[in-house]
Protein backbone atom coordinates (compact mmCIF):
# COMPACT_ATOMS: atom_id res chain seq x y z
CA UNK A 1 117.49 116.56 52.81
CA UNK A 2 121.05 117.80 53.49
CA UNK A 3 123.30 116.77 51.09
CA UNK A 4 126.02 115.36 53.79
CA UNK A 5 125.43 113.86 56.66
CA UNK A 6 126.13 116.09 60.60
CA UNK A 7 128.36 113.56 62.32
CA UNK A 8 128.31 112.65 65.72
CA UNK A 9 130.39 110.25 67.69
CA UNK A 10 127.49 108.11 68.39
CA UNK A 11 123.98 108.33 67.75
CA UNK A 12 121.42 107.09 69.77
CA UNK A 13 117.99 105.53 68.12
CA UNK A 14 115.10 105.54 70.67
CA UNK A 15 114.49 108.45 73.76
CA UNK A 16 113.15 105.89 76.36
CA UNK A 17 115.17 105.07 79.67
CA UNK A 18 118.04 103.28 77.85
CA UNK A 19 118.36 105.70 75.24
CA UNK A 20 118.37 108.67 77.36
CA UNK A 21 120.90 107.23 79.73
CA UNK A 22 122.98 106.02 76.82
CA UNK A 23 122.99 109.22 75.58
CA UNK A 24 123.85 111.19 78.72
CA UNK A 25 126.58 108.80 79.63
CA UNK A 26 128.16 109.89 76.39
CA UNK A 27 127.75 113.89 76.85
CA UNK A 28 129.49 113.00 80.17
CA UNK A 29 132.32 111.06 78.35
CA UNK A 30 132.62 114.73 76.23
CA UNK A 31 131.57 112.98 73.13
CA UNK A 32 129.43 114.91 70.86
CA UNK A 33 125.78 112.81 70.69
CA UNK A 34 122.87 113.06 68.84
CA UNK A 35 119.59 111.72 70.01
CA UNK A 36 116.76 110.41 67.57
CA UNK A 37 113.28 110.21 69.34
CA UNK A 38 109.82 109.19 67.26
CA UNK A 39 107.67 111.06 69.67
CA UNK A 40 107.25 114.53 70.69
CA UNK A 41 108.81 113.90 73.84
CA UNK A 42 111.43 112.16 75.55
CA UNK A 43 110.83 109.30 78.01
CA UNK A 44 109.65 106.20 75.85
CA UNK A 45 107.39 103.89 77.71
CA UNK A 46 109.32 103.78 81.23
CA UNK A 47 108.56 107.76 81.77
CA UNK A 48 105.25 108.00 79.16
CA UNK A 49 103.03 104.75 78.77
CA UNK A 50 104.26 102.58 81.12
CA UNK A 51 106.95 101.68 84.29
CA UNK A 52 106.60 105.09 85.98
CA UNK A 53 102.76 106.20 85.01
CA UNK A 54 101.41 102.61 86.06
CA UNK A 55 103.00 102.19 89.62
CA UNK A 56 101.76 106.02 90.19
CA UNK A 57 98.31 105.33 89.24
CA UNK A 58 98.81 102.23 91.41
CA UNK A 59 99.65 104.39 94.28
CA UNK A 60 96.55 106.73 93.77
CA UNK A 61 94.56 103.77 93.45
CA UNK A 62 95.60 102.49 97.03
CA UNK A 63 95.32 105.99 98.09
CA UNK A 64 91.77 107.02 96.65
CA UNK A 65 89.79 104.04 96.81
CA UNK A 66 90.85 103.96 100.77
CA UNK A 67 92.42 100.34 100.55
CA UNK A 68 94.93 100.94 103.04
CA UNK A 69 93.08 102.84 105.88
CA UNK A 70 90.72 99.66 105.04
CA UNK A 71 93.47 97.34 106.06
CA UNK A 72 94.77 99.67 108.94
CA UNK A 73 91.56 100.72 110.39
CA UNK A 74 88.67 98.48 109.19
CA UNK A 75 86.70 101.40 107.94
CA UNK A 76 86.73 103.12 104.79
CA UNK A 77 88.09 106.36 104.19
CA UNK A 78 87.90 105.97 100.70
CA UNK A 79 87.27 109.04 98.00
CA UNK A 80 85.54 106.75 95.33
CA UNK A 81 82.51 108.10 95.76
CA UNK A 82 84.08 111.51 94.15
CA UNK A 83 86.31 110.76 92.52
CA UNK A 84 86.93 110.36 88.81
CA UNK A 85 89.00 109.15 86.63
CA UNK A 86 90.67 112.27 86.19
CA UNK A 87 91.71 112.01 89.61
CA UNK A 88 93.23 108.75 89.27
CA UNK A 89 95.11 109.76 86.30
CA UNK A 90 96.27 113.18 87.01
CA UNK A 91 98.74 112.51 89.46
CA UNK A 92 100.45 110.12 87.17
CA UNK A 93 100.30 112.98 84.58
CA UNK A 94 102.19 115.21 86.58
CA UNK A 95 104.76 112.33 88.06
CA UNK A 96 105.54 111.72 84.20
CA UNK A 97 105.63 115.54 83.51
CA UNK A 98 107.96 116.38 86.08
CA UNK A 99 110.19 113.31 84.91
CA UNK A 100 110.14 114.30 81.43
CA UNK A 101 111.06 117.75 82.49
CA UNK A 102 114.06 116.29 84.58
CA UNK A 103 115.50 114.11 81.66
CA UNK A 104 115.57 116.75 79.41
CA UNK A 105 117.42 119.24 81.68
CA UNK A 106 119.86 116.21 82.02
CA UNK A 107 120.30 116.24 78.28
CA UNK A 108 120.68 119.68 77.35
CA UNK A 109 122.82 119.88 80.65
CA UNK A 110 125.37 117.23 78.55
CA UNK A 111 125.02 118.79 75.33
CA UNK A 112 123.01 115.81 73.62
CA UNK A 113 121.48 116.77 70.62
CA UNK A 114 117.88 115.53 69.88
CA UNK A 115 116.05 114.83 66.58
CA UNK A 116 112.43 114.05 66.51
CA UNK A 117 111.29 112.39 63.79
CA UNK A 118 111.18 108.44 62.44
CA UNK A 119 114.86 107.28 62.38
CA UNK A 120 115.71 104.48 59.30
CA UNK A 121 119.52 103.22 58.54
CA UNK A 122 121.03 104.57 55.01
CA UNK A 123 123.77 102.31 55.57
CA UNK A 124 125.64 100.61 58.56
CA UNK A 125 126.69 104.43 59.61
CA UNK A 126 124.13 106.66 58.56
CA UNK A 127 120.86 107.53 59.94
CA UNK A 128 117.44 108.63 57.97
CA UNK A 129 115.53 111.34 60.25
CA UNK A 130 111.72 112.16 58.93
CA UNK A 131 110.48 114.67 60.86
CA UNK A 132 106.95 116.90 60.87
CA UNK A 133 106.30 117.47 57.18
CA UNK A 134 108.26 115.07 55.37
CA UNK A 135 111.44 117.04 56.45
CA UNK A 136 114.62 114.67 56.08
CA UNK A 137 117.74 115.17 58.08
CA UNK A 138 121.08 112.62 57.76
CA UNK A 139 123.05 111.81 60.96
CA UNK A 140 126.29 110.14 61.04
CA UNK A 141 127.57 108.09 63.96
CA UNK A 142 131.13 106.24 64.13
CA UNK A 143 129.08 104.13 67.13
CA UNK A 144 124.95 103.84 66.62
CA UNK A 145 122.73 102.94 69.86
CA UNK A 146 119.52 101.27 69.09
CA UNK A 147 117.14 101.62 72.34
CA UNK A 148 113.90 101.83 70.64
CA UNK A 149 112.23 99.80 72.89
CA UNK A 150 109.21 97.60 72.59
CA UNK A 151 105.30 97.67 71.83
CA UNK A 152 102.33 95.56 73.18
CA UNK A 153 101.52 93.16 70.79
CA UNK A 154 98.08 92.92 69.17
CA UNK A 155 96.83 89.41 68.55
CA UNK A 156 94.24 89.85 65.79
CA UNK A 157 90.89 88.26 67.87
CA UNK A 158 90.89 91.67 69.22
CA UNK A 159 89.31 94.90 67.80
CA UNK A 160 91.40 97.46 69.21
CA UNK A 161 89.87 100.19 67.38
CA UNK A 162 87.01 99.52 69.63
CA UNK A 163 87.21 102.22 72.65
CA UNK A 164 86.50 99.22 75.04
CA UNK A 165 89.40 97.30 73.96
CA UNK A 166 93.27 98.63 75.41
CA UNK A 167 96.67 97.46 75.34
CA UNK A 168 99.05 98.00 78.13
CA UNK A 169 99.97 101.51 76.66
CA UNK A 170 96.17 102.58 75.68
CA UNK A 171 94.94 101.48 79.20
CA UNK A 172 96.10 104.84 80.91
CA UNK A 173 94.48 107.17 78.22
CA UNK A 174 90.84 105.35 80.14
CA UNK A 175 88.45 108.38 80.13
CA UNK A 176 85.73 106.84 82.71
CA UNK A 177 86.02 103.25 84.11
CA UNK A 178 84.44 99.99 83.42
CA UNK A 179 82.64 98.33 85.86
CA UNK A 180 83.72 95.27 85.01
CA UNK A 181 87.61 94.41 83.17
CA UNK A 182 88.80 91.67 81.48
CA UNK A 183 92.46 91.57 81.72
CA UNK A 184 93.92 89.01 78.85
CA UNK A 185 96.96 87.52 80.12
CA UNK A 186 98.52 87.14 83.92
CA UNK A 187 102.59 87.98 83.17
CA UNK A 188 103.76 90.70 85.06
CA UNK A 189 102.00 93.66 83.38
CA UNK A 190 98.37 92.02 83.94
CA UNK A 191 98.86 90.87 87.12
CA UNK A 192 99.71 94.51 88.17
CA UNK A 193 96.83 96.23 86.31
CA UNK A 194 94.56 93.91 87.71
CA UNK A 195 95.30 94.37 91.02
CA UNK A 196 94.86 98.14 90.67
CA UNK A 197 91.92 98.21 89.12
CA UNK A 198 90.58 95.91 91.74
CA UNK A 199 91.18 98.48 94.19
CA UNK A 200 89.35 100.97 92.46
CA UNK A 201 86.38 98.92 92.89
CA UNK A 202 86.28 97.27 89.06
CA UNK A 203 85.43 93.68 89.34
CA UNK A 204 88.15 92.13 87.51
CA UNK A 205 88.82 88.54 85.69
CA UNK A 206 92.49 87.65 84.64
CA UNK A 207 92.48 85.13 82.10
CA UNK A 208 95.26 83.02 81.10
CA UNK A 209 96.38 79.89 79.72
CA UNK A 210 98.89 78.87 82.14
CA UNK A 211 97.68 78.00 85.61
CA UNK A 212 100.15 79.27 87.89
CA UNK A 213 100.99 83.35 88.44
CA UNK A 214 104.37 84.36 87.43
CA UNK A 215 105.60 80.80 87.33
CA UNK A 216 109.62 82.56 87.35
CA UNK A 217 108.65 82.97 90.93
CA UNK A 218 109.42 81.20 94.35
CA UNK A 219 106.24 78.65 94.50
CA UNK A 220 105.94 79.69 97.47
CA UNK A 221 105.26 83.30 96.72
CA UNK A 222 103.24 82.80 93.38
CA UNK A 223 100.80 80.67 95.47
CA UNK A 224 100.88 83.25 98.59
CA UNK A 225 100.51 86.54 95.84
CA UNK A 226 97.73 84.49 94.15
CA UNK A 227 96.02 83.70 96.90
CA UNK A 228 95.95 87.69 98.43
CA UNK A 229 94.99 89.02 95.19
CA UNK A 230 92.08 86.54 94.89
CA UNK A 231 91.02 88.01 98.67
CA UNK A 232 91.52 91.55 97.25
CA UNK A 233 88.60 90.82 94.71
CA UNK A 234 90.94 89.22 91.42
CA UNK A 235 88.87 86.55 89.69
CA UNK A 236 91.69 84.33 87.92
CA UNK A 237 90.43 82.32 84.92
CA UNK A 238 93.44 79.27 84.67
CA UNK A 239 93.78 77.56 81.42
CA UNK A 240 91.66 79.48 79.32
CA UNK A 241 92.41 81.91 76.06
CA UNK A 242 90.44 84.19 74.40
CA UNK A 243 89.25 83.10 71.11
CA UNK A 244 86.48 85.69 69.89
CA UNK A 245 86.41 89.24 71.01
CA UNK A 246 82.81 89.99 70.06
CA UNK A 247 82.52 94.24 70.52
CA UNK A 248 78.95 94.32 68.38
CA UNK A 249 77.05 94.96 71.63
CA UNK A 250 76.24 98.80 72.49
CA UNK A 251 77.48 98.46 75.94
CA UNK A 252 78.75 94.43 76.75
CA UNK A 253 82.00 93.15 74.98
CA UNK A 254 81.55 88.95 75.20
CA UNK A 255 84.46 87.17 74.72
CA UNK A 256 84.44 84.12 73.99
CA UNK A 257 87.31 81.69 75.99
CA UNK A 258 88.95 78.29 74.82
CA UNK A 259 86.68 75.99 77.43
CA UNK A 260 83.48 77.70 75.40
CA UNK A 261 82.42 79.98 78.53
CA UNK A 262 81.60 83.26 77.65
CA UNK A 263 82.87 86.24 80.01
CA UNK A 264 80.75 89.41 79.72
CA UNK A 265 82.75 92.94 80.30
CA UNK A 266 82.19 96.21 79.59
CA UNK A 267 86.41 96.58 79.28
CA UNK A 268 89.30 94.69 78.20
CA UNK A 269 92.68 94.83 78.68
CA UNK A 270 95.37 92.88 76.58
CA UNK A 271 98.73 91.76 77.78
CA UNK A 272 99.97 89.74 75.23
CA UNK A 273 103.42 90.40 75.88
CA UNK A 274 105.71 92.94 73.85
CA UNK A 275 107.92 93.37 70.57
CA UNK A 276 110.67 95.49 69.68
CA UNK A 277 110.45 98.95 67.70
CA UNK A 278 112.85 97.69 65.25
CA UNK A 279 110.25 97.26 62.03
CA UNK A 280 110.88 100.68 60.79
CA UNK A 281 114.34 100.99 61.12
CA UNK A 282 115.61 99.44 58.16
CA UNK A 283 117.94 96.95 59.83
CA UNK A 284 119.15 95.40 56.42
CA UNK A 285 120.75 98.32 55.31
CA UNK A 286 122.75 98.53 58.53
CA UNK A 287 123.52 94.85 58.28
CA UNK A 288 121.74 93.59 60.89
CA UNK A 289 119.57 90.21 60.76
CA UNK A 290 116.16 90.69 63.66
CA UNK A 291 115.80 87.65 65.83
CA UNK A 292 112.13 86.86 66.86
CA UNK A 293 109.80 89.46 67.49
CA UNK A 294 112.45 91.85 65.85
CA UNK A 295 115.21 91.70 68.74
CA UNK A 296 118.90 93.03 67.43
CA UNK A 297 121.45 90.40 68.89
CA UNK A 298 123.91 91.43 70.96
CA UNK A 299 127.35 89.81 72.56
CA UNK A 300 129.22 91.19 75.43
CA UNK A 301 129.01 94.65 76.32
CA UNK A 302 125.99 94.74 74.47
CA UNK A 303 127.36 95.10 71.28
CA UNK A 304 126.29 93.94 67.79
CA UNK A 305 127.44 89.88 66.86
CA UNK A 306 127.02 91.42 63.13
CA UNK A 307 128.26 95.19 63.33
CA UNK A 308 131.16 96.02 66.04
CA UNK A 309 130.06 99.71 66.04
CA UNK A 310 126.53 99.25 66.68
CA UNK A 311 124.92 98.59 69.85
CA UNK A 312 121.95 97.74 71.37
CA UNK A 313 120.31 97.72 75.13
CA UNK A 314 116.99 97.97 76.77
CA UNK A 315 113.84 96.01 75.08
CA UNK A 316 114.88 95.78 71.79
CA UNK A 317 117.66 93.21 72.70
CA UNK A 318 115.64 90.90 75.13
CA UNK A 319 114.65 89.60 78.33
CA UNK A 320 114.52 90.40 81.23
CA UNK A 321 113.28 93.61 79.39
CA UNK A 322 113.10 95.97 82.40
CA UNK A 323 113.91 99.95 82.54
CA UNK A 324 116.50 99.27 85.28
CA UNK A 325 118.77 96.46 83.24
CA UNK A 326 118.47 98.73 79.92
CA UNK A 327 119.70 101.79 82.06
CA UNK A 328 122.30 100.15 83.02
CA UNK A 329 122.94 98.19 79.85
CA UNK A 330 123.08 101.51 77.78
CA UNK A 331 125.78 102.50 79.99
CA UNK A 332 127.77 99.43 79.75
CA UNK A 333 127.23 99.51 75.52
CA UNK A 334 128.62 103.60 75.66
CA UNK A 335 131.62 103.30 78.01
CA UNK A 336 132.43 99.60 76.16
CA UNK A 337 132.31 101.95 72.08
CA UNK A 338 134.30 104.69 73.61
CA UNK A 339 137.35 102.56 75.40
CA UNK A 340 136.06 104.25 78.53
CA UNK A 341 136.56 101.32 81.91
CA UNK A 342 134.06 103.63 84.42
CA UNK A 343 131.23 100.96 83.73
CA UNK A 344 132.34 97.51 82.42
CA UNK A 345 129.93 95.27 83.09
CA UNK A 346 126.13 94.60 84.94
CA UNK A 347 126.42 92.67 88.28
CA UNK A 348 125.02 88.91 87.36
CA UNK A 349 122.07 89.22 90.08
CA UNK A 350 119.38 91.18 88.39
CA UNK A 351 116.04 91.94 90.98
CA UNK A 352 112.58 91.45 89.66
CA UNK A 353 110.13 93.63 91.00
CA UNK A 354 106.14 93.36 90.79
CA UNK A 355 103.85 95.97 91.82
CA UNK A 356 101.07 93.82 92.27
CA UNK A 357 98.51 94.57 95.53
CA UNK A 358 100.35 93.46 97.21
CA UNK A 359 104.17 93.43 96.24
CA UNK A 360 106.43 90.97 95.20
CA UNK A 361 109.59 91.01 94.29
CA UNK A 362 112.93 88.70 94.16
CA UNK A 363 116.71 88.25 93.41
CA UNK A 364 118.35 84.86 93.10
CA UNK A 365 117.90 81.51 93.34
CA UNK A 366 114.27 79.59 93.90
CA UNK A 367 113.77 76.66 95.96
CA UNK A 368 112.88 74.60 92.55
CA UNK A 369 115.98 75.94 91.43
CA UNK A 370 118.51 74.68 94.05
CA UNK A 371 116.61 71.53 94.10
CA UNK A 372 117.27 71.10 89.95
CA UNK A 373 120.77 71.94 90.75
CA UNK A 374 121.14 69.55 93.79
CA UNK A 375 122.53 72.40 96.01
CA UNK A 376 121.81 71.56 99.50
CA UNK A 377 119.89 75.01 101.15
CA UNK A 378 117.71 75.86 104.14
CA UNK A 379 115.24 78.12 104.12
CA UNK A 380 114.78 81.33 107.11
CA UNK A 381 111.08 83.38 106.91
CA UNK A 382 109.79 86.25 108.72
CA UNK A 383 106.03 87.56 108.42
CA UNK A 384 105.36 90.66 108.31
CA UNK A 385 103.06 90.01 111.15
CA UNK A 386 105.61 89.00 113.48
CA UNK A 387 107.39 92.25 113.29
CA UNK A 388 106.23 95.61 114.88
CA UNK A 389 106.94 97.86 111.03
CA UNK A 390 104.43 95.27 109.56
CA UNK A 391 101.92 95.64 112.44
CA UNK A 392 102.20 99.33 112.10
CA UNK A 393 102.00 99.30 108.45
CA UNK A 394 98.76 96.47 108.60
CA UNK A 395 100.70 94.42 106.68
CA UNK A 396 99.02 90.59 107.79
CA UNK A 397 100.45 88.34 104.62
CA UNK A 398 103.68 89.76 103.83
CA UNK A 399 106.81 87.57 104.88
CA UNK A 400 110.49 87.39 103.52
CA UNK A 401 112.10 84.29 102.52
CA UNK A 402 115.91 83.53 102.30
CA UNK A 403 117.60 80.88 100.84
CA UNK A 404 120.69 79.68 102.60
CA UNK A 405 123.40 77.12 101.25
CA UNK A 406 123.41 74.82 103.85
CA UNK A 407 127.17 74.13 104.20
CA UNK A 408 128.26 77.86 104.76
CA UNK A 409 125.06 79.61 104.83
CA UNK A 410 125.59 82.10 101.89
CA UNK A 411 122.51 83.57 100.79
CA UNK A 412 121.47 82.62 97.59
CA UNK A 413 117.79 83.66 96.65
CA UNK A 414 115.80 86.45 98.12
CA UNK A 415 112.24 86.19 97.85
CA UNK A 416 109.18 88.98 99.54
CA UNK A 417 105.89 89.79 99.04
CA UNK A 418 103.88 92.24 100.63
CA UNK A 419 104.05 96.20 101.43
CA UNK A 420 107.45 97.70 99.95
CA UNK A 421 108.68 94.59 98.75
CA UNK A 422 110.43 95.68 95.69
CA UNK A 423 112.74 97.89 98.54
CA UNK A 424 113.04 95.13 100.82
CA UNK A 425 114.76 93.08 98.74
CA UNK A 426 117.45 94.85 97.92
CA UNK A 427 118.73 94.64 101.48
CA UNK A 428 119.57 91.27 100.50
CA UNK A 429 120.51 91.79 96.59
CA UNK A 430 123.51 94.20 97.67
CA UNK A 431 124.25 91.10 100.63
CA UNK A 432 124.27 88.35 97.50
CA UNK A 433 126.36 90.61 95.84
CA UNK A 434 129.14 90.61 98.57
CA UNK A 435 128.73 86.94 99.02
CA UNK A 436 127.06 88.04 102.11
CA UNK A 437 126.13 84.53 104.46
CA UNK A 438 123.61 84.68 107.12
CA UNK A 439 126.26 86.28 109.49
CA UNK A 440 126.06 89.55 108.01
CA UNK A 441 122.43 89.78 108.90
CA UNK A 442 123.29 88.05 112.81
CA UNK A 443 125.63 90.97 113.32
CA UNK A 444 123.53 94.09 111.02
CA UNK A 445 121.83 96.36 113.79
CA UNK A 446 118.36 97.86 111.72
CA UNK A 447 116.43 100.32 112.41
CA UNK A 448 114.10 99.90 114.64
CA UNK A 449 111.03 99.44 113.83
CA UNK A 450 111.79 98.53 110.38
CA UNK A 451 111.02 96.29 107.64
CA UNK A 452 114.89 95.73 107.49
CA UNK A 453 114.71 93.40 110.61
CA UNK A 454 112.64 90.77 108.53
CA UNK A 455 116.32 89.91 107.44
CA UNK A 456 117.35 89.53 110.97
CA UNK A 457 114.60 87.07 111.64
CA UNK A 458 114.79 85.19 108.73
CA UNK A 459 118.56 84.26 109.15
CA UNK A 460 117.94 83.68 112.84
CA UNK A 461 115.33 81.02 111.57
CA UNK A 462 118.22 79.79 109.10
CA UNK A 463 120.77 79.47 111.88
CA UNK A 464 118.61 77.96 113.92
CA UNK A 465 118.03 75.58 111.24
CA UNK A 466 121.58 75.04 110.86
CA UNK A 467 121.86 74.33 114.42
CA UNK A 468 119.61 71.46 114.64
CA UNK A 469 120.42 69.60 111.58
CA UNK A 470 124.28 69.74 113.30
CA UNK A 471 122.45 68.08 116.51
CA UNK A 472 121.11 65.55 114.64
């Protein structure tokens, strides 16, 4: 171990997508920055295990198993009959490669200096690296960023040492696929999973306790996304859990649900939510007290309640828990430590996107929402249908949804689902954010044909709306 510790103006705990952006947004500040990453490479779960590898394979699994040209054409063009898994997985190999690759160029570009190895606190300003070996290396920073991200939790009724049983992360290291999948739990994660193993042709039941999808979601578009993944082949099992994972069987795992029904797989997947990396880190010696599930907590500018110089951003502090907020939470927590006023705060409308089959995503208020708060609101659709981009596209289901106050017509909620959703919406997030009311959209000329004139129809719908409530 050296004897006295390298300083650095701030180091950064964790090499995921908050980390890294933490730490480049420091380089670019000048500031000399030292990186600590557990695993051989950079990218955490948003680049490695997770956010980008699981929409790619999505993508190859629309692409391969012919889903599309199957909408579009009503034939099938689909490569299943060749293809393997390696197929399915390899592009998402080289998407996360070639992201990897990019990251660390950024780094090295910025002069950030990374550490690999398991990072503990010495004491509120010193860092503990083990590396390869048992090597130890100390690391001082006058301002510490924790972005160490989070883990899929592993309720106990499962054997996960069983090569039949995965967790979110495991689930992409699949060497041949089952024929039939049990996907435990229907928030965001197992919702999209099963909807792209569907498409590859595994018959797949989504279990859950609740018995709504995504209840944070527009009713309207929970029902509508529930109802299109059930058509494309998603069994959903309401108010059941798992209680006994039985894996004894040479080929079958039987699990046992809550009702007393047995479901018989030969794969299961378990999304049982996530906690933080923060176990290992030694928080007490830093001075910090973990919230539940081992969150750090955080004030304004994302910066410790307990230890001024510390900060924290990405999973480890919280919902909503998404690589886009922590990005831009890292860089709020690194300008806020060094005094610097280029990023001060996050705009208060945060989008949610899921890439389910098919997409949904949303921004804003929900009808239940405005109706808690007694804001008066009318509502403007477009289908997809209705417009010649979704007709191209084969898009039958898909329709927007805006949310209008009713007295000046400022938008207020966004809400999509179907092809592209998750870049159709933020047409509207960047209108919320300007205070935008359904004028904006009256006066907008879009591309034509585009999916950007749903907004168009929807606000003529609104207006219309409008129109005849003043007649009455």
């Amino acid at each position: 171990m050296n004897p006295k510790p390298e300083q650095f103006d701030p180091v950064v705990l964790g090499g995921g997508p908050a980390g890294t952006s933490g730490a480049i947004a420091a380089g670019l500040l000048g500031k000399r920055v030292a990186l600590v990453e557990q695993a051989a490479q950079v990218g955490g779960a948003g680049i490695n295990t997770g956010t980008i590898p699981s929409k790619t394979l999505r993508e190859t699994s629309l692409m391969l198993s012919g889903w599309r040209s199957r909408r579009l054409f009503g034939v099938d063009l689909s490569l299943q009959r060749e293809a393997t898994v390696h197929d399915f997985m390899s592009h998402a190999d080289q998407v996360s490669a070639t992201e990897r690759h990019i990251t660390e160029t950024t780094l090295e570009r910025h002069g950030v200096m990374k550490f690999q190895g398991k990072a503990s606190f010495i004491d509120p300003h010193v860092i503990r690296v083990e590396g390869a070996g048992g090597a130890q290396t100390l690391l001082r920073g006058e301002k510490i960023l924790v972005a160490t991200g989070s883990s899929p939790l592993r309720p106990p009724e499962f054997a996960f040492g069983d090569d039949r049983v995965h967790d979110s992360d495991e689930i992409l290291d699949l060497k041949e696929l089952p024929t039939r999948l049990a996907v435990v739990g229907a928030g965001v994660i197992g919702a999209e999973y099963a909807g792209t193993f569907a498409a590859l042709g595994v018959v797949v039941d989504l279990i859950d306790g609740r018995e709504t999808l995504l209840p944070f979601l527009d009713a309207e578009i929970s029902a509508a996304l529930a109802e299109a993944m059930a058509a494309n082949g998603v069994r959903f099992l309401w108010k059941e859990k798992v209680v006994k994972c039985d894996t004894s069987h040479p080929r079958d795992v039987v699990l046992t649900l809550s009702s007393g029904a047995t479901l018989v797989c030969d794969g299961v997947l378990v999304c049982s939510g996530r906690k933080s990396n923060t176990e290992s880190l030694n928080l007490a010696a830093a001075g910090l007290t973990p919230g539940k599930r081992g969150l750090i907590q955080v004030g304004a500018q994302y910066q410790s309640t307990e230890k001024p110089h510390i900060y924290a951003a990405g999973d480890v502090v919280g919902p909503p828990a998404l690589a886009a907020t922590g990005i831009e939470q890292a860089r709020v927590a690194v300008c806020h430590a060094f005094g610097e006023s280029l990023k001060t705060d996050i705009a208060p409308l945060l989008p949610a996107g899921i890439y389910t089959i098919p997409e949904a995503s949303m921004v804003g208020e929900t009808e239940a929402g405005l109706r808690e708060k007694k804001i008066p609101y009318i509502v403007g659709r477009a289908r997809y249908a209705d417009i010649p981009r979704g007709n191209i596209i084969g898009d039958q289901t898909g329709f927007l949804k805006l949310l209008f106050h009713r007295d000046d017509m400022r938008l207020l909620g966004v809400h999509v689902m179907g092809e592209h959703a998750t870049e159709v919406v933020h047409i509207g997030l960047i209108a919320m954010l300007c205070d935008a009311t359904a004028d904006v959209f009256n006066r907008a000329s879009f591309n034509y044909p585009t999916l950007g004139d749903l907004y168009k129809y929807a606000a003529y719908r609104a207006l219309w709306e409008k129109r005849q409530l003043m007649r009455a």
